[in-house]
PDB file of N, CA and C in Angstrom:
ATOM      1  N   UNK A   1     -12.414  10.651  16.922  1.00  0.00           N
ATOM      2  CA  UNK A   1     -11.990  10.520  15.538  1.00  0.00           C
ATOM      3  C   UNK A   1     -12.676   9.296  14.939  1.00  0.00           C
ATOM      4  N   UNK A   2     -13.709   9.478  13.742  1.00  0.00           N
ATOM      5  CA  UNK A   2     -13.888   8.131  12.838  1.00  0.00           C
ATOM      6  C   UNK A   2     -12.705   7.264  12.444  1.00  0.00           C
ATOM      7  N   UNK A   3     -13.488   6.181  12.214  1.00  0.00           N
ATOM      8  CA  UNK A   3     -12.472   5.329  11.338  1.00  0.00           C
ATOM      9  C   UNK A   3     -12.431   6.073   9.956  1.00  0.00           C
ATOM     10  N   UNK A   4     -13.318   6.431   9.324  1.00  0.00           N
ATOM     11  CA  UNK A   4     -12.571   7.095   7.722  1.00  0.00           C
ATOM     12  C   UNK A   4     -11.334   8.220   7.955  1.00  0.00           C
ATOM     13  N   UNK A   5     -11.783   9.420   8.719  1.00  0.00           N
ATOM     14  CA  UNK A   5     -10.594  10.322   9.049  1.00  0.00           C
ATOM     15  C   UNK A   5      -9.379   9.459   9.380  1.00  0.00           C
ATOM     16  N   UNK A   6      -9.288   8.718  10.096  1.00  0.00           N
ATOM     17  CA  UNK A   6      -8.081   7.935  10.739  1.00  0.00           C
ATOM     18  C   UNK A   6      -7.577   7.229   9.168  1.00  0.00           C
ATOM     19  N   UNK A   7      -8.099   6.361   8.436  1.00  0.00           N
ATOM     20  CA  UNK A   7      -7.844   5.851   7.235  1.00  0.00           C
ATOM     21  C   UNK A   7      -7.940   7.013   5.994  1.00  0.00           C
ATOM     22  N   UNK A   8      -7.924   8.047   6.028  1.00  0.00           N
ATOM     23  CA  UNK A   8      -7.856   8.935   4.989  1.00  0.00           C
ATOM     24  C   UNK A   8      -6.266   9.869   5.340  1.00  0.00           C
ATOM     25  N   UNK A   9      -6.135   9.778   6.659  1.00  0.00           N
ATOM     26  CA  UNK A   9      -4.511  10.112   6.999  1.00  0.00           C
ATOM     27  C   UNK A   9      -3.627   9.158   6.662  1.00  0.00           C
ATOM     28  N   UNK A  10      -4.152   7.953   7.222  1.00  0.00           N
ATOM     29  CA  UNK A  10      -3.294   6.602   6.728  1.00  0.00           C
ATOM     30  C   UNK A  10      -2.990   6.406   5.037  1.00  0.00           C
ATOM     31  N   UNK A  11      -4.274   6.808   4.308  1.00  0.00           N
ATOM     32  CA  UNK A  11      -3.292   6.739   2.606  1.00  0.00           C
ATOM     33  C   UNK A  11      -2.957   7.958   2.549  1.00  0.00           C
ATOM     34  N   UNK A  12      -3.321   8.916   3.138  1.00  0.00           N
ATOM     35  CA  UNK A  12      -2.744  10.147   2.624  1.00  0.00           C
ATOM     36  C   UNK A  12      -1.399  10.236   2.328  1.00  0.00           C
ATOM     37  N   UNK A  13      -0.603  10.022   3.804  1.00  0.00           N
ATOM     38  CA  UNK A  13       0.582   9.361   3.945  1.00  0.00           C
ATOM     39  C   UNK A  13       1.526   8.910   3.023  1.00  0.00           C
ATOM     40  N   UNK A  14       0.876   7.314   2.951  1.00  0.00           N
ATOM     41  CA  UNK A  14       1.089   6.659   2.393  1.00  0.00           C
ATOM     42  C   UNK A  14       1.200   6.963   0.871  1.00  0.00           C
ATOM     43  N   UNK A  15       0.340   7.824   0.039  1.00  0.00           N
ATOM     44  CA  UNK A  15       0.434   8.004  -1.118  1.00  0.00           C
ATOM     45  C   UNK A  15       1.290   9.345  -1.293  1.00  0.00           C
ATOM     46  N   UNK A  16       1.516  10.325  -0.253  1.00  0.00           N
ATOM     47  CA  UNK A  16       2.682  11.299  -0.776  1.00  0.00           C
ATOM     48  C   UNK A  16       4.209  10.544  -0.441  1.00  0.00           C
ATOM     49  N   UNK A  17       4.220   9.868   0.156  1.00  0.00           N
ATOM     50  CA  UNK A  17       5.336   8.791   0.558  1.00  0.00           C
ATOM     51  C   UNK A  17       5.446   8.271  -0.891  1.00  0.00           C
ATOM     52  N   UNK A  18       4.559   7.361  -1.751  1.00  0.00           N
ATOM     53  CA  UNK A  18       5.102   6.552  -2.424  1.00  0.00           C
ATOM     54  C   UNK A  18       5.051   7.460  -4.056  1.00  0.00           C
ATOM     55  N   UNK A  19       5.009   9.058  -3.867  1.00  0.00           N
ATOM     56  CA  UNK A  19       5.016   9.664  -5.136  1.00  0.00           C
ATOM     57  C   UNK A  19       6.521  10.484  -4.735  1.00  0.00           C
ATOM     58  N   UNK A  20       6.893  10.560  -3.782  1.00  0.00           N
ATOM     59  CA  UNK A  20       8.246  11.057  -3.258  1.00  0.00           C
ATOM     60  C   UNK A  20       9.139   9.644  -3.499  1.00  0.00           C
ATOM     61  N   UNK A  21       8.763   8.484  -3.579  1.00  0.00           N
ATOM     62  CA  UNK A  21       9.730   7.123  -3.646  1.00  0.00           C
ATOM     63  C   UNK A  21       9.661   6.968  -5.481  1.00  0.00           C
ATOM     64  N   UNK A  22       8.920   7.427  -5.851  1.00  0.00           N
ATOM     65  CA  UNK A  22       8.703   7.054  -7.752  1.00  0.00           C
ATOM     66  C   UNK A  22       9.421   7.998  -7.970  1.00  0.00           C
ATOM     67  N   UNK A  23       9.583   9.373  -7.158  1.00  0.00           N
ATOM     68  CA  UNK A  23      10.223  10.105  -7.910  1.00  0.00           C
ATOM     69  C   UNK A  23      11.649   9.786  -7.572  1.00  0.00           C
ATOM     70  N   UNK A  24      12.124   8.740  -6.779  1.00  0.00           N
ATOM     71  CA  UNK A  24      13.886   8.906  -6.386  1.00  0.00           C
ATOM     72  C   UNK A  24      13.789   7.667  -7.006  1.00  0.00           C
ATOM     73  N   UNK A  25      13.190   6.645  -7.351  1.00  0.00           N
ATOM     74  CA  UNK A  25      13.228   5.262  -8.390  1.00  0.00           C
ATOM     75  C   UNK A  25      13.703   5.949  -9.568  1.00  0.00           C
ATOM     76  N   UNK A  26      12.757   6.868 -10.003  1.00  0.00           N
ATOM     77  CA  UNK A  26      13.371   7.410 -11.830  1.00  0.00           C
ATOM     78  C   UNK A  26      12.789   6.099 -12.877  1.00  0.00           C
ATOM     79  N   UNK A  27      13.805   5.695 -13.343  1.00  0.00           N
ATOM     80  CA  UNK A  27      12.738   4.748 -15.001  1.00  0.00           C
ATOM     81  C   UNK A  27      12.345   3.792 -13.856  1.00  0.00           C
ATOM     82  N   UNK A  28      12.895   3.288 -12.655  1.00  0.00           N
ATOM     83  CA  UNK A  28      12.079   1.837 -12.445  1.00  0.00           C
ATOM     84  C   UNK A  28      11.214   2.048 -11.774  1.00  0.00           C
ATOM     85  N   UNK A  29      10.634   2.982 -12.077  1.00  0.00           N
ATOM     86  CA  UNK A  29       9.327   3.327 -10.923  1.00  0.00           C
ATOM     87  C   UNK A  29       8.421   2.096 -10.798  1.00  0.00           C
ATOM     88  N   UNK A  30       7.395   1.642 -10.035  1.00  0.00           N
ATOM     89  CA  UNK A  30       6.511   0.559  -9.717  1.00  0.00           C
ATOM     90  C   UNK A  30       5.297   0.691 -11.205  1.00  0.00           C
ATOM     91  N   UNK A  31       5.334  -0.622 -11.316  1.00  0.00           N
ATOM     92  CA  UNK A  31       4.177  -0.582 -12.685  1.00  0.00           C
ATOM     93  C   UNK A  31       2.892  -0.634 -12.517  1.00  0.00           C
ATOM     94  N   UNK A  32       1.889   0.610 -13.089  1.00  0.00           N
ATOM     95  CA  UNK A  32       0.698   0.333 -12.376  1.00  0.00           C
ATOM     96  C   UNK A  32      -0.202  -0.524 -12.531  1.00  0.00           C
ATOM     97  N   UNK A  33       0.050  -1.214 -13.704  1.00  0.00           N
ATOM     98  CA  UNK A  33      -0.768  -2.620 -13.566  1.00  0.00           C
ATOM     99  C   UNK A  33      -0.944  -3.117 -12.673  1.00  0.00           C
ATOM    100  N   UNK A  34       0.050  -3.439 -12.306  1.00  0.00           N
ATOM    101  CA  UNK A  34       0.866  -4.572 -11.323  1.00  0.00           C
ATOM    102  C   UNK A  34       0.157  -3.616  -9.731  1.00  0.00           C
ATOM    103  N   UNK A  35       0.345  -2.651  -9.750  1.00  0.00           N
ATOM    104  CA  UNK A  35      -0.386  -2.018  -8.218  1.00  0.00           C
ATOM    105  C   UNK A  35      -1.720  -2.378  -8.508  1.00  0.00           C
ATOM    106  N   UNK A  36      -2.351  -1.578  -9.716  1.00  0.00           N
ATOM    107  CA  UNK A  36      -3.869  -2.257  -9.749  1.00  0.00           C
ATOM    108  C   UNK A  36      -4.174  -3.757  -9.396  1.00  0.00           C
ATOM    109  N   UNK A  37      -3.641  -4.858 -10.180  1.00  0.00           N
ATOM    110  CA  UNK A  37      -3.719  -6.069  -9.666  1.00  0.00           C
ATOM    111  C   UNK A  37      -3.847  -6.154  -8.498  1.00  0.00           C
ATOM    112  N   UNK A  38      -2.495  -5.766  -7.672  1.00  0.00           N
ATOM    113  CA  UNK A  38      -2.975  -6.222  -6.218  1.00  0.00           C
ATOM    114  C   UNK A  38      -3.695  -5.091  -5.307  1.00  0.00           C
ATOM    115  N   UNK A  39      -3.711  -4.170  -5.824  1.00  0.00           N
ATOM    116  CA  UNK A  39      -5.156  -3.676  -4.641  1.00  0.00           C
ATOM    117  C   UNK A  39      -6.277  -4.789  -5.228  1.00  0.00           C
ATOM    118  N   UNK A  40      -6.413  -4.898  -6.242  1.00  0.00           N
ATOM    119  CA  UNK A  40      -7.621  -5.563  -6.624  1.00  0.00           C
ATOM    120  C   UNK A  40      -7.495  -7.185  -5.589  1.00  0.00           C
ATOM    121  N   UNK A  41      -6.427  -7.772  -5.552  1.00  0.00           N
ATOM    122  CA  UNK A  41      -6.345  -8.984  -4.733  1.00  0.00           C
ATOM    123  C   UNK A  41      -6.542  -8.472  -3.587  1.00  0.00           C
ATOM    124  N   UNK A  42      -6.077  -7.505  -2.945  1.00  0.00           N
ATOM    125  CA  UNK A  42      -5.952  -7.298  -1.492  1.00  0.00           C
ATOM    126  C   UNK A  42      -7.545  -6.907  -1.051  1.00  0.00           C
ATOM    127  N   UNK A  43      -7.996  -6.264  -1.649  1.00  0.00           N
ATOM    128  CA  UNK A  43      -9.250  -5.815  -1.655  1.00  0.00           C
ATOM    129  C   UNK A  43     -10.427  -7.132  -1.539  1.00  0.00           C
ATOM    130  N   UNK A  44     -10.348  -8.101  -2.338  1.00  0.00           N
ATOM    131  CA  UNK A  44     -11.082  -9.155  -2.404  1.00  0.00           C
ATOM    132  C   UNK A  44     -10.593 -10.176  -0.998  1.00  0.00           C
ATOM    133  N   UNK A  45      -9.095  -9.812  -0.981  1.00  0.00           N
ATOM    134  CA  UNK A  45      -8.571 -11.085   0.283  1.00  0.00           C
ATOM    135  C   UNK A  45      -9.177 -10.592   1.741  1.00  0.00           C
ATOM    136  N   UNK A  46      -9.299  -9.012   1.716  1.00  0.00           N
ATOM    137  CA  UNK A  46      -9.599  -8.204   2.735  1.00  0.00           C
ATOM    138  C   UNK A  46     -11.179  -8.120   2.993  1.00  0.00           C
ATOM    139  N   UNK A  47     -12.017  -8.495   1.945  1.00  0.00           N
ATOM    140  CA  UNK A  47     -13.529  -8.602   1.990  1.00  0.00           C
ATOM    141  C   UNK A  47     -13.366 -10.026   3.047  1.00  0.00           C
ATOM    142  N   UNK A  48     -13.016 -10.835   1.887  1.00  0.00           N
ATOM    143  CA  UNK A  48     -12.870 -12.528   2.655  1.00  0.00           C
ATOM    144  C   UNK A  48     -12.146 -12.872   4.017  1.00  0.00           C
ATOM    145  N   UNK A  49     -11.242 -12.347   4.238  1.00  0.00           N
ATOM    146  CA  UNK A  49     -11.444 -12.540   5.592  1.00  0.00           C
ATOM    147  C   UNK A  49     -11.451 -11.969   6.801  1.00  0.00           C
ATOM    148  N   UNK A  50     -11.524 -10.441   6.717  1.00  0.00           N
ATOM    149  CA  UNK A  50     -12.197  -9.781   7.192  1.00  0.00           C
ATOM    150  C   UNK A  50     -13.536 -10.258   7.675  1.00  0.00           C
ATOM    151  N   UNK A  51     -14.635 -10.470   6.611  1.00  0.00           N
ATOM    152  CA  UNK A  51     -15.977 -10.922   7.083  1.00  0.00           C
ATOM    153  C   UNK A  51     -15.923 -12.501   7.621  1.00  0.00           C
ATOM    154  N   UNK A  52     -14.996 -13.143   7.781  1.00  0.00           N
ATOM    155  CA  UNK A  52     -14.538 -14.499   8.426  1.00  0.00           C
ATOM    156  C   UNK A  52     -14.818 -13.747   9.928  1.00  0.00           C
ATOM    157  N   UNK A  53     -13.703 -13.213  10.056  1.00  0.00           N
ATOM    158  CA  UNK A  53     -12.804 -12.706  11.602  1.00  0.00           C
ATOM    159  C   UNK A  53     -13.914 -11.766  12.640  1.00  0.00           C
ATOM    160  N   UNK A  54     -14.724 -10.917  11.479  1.00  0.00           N
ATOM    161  CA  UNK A  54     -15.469 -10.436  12.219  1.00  0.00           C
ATOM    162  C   UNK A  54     -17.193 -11.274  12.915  1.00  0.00           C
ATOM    163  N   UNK A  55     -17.014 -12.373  11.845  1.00  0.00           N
ATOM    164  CA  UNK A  55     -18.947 -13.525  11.462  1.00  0.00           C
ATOM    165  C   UNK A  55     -18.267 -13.889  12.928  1.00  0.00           C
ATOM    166  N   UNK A  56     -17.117 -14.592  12.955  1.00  0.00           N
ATOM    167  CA  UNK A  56     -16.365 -14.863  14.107  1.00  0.00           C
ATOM    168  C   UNK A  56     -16.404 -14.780  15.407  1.00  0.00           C
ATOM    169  N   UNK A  57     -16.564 -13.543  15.568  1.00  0.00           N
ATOM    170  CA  UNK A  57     -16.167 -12.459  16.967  1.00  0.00           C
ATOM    171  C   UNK A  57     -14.954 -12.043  16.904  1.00  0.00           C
ATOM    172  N   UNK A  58     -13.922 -12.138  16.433  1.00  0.00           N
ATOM    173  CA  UNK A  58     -12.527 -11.992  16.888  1.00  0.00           C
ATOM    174  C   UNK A  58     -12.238 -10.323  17.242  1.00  0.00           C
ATOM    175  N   UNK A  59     -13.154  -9.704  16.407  1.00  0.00           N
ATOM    176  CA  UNK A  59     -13.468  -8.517  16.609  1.00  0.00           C
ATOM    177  C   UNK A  59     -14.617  -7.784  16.055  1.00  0.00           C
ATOM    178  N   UNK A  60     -14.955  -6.666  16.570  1.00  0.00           N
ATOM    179  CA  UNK A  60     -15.939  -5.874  16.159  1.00  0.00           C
ATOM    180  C   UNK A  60     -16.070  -4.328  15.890  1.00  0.00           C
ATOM    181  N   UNK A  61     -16.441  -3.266  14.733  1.00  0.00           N
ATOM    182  CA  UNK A  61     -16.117  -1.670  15.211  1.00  0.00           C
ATOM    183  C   UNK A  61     -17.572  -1.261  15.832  1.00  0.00           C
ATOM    184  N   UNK A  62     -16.856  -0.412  16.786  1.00  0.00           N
ATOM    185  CA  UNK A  62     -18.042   0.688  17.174  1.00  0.00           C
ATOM    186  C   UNK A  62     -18.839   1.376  15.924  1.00  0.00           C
ATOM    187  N   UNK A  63     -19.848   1.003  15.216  1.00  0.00           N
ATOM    188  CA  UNK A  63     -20.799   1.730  14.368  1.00  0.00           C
ATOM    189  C   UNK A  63     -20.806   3.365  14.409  1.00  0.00           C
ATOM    190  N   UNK A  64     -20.838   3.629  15.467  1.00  0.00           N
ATOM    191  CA  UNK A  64     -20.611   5.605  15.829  1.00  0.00           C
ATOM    192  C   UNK A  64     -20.067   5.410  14.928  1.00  0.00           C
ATOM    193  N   UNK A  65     -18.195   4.677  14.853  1.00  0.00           N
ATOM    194  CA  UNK A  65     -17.496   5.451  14.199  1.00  0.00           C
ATOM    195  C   UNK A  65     -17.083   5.435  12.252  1.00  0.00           C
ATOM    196  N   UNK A  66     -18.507   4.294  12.388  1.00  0.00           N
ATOM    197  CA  UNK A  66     -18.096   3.968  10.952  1.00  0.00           C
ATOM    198  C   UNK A  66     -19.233   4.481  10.101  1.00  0.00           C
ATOM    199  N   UNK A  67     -19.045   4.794   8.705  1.00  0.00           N
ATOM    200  CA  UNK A  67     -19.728   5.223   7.725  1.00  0.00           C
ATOM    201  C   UNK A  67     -21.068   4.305   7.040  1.00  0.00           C
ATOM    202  N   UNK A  68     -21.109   3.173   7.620  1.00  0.00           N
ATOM    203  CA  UNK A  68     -22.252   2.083   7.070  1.00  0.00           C
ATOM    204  C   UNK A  68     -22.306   1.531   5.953  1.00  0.00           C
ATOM    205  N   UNK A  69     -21.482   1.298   5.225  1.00  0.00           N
ATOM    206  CA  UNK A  69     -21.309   0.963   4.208  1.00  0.00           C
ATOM    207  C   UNK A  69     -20.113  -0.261   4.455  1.00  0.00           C
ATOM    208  N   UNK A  70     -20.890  -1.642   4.073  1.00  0.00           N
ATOM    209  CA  UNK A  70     -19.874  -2.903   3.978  1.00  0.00           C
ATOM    210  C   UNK A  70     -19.889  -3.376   3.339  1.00  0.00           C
ATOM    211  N   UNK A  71     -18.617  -4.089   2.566  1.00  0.00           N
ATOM    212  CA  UNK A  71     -18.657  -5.320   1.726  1.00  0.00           C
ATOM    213  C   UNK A  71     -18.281  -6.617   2.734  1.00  0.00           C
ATOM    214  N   UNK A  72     -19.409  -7.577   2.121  1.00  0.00           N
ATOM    215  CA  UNK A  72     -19.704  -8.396   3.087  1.00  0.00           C
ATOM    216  C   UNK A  72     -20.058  -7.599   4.751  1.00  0.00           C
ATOM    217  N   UNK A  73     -19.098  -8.335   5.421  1.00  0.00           N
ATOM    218  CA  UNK A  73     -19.316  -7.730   6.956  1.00  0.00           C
ATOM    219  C   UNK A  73     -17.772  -6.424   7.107  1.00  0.00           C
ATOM    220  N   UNK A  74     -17.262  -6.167   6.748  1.00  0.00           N
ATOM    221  CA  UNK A  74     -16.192  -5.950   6.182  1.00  0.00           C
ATOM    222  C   UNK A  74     -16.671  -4.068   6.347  1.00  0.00           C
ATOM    223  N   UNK A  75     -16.233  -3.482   7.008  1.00  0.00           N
ATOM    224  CA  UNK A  75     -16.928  -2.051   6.723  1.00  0.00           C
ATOM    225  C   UNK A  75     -15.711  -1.258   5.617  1.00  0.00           C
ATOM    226  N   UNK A  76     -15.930  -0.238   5.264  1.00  0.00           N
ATOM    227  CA  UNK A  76     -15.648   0.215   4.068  1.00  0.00           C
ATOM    228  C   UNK A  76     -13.986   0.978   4.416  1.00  0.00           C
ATOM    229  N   UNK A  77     -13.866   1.280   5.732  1.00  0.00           N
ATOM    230  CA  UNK A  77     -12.554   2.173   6.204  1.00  0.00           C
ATOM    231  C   UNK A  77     -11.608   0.654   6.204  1.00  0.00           C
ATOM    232  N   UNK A  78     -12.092  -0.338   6.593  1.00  0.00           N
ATOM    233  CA  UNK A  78     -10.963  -1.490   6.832  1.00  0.00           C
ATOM    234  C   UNK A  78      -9.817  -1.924   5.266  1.00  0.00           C
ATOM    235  N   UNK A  79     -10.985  -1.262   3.915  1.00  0.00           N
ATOM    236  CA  UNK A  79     -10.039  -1.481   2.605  1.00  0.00           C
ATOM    237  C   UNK A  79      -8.723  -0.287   2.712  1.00  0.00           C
ATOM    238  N   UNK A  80      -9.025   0.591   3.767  1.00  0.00           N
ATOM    239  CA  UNK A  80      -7.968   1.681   3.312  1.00  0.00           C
ATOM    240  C   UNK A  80      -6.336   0.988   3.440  1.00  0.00           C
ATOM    241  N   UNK A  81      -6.138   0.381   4.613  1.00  0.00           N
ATOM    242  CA  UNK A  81      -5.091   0.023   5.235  1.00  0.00           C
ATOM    243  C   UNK A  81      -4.330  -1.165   3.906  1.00  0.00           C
ATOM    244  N   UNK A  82      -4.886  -2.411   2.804  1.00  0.00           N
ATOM    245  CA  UNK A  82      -4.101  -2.672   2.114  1.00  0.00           C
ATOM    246  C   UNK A  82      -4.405  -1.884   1.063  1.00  0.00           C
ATOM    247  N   UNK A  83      -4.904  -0.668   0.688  1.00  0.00           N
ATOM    248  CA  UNK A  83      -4.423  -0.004  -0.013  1.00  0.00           C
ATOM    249  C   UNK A  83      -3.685   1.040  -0.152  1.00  0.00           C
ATOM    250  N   UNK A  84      -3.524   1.380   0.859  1.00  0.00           N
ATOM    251  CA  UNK A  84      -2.090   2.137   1.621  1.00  0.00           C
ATOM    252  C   UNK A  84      -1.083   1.376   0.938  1.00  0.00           C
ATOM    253  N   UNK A  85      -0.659  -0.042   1.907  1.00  0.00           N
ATOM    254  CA  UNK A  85       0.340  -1.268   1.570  1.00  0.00           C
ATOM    255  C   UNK A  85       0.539  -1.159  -0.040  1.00  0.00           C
ATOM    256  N   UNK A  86      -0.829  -1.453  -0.918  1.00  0.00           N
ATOM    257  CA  UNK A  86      -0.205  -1.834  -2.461  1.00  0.00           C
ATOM    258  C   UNK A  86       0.173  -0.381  -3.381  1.00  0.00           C
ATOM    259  N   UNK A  87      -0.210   0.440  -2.690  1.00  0.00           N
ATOM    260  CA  UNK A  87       0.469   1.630  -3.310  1.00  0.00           C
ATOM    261  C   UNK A  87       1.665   2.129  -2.353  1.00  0.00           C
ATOM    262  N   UNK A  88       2.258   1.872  -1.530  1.00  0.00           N
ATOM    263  CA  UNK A  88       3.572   2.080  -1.210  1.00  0.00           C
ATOM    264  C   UNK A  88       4.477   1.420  -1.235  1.00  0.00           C
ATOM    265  N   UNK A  89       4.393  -0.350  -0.984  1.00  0.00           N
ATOM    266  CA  UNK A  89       4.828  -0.940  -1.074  1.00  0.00           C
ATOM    267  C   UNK A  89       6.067  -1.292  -2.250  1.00  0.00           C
ATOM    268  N   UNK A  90       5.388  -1.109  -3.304  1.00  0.00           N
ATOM    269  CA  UNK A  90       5.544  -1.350  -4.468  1.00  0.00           C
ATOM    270  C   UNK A  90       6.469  -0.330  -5.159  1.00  0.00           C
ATOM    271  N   UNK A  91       5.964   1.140  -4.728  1.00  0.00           N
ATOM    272  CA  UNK A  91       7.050   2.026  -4.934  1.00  0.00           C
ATOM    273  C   UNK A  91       8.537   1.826  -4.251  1.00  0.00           C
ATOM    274  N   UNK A  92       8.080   1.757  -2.932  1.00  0.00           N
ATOM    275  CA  UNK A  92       9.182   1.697  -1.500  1.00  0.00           C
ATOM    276  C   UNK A  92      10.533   0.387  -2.531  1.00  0.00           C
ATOM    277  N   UNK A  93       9.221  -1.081  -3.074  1.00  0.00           N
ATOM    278  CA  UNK A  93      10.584  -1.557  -3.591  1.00  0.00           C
ATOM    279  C   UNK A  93      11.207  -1.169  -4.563  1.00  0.00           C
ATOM    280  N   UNK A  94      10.891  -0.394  -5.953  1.00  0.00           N
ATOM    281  CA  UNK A  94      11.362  -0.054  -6.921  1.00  0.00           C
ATOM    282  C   UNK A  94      12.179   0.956  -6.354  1.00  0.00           C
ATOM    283  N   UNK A  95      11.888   2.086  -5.601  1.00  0.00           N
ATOM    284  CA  UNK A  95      13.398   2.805  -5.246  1.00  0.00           C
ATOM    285  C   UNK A  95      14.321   2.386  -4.662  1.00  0.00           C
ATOM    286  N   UNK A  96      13.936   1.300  -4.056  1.00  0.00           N
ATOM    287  CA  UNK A  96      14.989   0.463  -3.197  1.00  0.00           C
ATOM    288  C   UNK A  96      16.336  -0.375  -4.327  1.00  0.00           C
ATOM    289  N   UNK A  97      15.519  -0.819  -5.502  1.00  0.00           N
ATOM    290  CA  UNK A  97      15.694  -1.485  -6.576  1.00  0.00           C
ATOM    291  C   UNK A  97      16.661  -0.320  -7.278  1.00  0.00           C
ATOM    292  N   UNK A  98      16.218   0.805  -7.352  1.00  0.00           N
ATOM    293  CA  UNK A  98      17.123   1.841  -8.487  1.00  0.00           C
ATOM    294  C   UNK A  98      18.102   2.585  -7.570  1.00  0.00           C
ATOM    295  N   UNK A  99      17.882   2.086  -6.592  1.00  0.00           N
ATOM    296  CA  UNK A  99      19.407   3.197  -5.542  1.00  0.00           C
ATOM    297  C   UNK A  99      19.911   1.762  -5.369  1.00  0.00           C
ATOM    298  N   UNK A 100      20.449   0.472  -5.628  1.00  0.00           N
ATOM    299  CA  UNK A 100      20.514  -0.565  -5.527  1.00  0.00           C
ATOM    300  C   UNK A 100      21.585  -0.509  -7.206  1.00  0.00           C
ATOM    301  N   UNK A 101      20.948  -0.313  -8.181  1.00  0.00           N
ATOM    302  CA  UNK A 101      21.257  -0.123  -9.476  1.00  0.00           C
ATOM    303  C   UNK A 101      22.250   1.173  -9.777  1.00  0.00           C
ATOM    304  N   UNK A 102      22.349   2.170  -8.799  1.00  0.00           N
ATOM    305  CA  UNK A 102      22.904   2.880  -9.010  1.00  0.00           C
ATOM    306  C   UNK A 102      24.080   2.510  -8.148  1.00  0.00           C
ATOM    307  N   UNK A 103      24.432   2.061  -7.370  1.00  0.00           N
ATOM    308  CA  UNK A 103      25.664   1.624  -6.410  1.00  0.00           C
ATOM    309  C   UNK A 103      26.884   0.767  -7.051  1.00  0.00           C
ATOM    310  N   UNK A 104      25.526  -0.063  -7.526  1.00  0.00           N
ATOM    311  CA  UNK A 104      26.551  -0.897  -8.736  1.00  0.00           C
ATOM    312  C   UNK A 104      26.932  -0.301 -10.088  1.00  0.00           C
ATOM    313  N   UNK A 105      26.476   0.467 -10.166  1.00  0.00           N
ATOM    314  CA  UNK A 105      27.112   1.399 -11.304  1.00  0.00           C
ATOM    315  C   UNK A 105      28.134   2.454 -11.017  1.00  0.00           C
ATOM    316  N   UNK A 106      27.915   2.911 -10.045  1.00  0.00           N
ATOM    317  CA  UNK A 106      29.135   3.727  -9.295  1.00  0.00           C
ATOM    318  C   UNK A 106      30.338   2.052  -9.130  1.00  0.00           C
ATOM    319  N   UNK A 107      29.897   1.677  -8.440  1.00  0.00           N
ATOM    320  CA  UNK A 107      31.259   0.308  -8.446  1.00  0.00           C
ATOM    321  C   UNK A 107      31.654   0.061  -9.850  1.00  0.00           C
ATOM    322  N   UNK A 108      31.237  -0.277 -10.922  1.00  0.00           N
ATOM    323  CA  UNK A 108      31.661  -0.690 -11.839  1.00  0.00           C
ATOM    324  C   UNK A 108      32.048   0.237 -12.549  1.00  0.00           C
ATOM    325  N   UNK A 109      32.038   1.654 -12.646  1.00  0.00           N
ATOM    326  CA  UNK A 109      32.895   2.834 -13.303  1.00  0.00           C
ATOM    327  C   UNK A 109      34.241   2.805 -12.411  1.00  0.00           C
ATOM    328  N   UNK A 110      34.225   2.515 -11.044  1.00  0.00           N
ATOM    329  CA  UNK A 110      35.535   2.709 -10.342  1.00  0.00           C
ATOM    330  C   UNK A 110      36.399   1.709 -10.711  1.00  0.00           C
ATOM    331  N   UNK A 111      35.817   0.208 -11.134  1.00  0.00           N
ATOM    332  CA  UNK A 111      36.480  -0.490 -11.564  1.00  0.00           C
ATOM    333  C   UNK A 111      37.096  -0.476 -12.902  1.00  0.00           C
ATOM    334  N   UNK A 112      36.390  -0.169 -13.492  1.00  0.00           N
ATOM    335  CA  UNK A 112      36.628   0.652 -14.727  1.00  0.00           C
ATOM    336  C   UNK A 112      37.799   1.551 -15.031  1.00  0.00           C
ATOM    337  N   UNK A 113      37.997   2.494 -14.244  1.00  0.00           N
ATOM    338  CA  UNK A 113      38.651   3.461 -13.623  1.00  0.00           C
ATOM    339  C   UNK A 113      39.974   3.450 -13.384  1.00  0.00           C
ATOM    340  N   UNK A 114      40.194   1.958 -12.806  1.00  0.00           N
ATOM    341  CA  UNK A 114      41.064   1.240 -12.025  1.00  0.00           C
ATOM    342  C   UNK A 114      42.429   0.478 -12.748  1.00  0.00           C
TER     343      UNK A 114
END
């Protein structure tokens, strides 16, 4: 198995995961600015030290399995993994956030109630 196949399951995942989490968030779904922003950080933090770790030695990929294409030293399957993270992440907290919002609204009608 390449590294792209292996990282094309990994967002795959990851992105029907976080369109199944926007849809149980409802209005507070994750803002996509705010995802764009940080893939855009993660992406730049992941060039930088990535090509640190690897100039390094700390590690190295087998070429077989990679597509040839790097930023910096940085090969191109290693961006998949925080962009997995900033597109699930972000959902994962906003539904966490609106089933959170809804608990306390169930509490405060019972009190209500009461």
């Amino acid at each position: 198995m390449t590294y792209v196949v292996l990282s094309a399951w990994f967002v795959g995942v990851a992105v029907v995961a976080a369109i199944a989490l926007s849809l149980l968030a409802g209005r507070r779904r994750a803002h996509l600015g705010a995802i764009a922003a940080t893939i855009g950080m993660l992406f730049v933090l992941t060039a930088v030290f990535d090509t640190v770790m690897i100039a390094t030695g700390l590690f190295h990929y087998s070429p077989d399995h990679l597509l040839g294409v790097h930023i910096g030293l940085a090969p191109l399957e290693d961006f998949a993994y925080p962009l997995a993270g900033a597109v699930l992440l972000p959902t994962l907290w906003a539904a966490l956030r609106a089933r959170r919002g809804s608990r306390a609204a169930v509490r405060a009608e019972e009190e209500d109630a009461s």
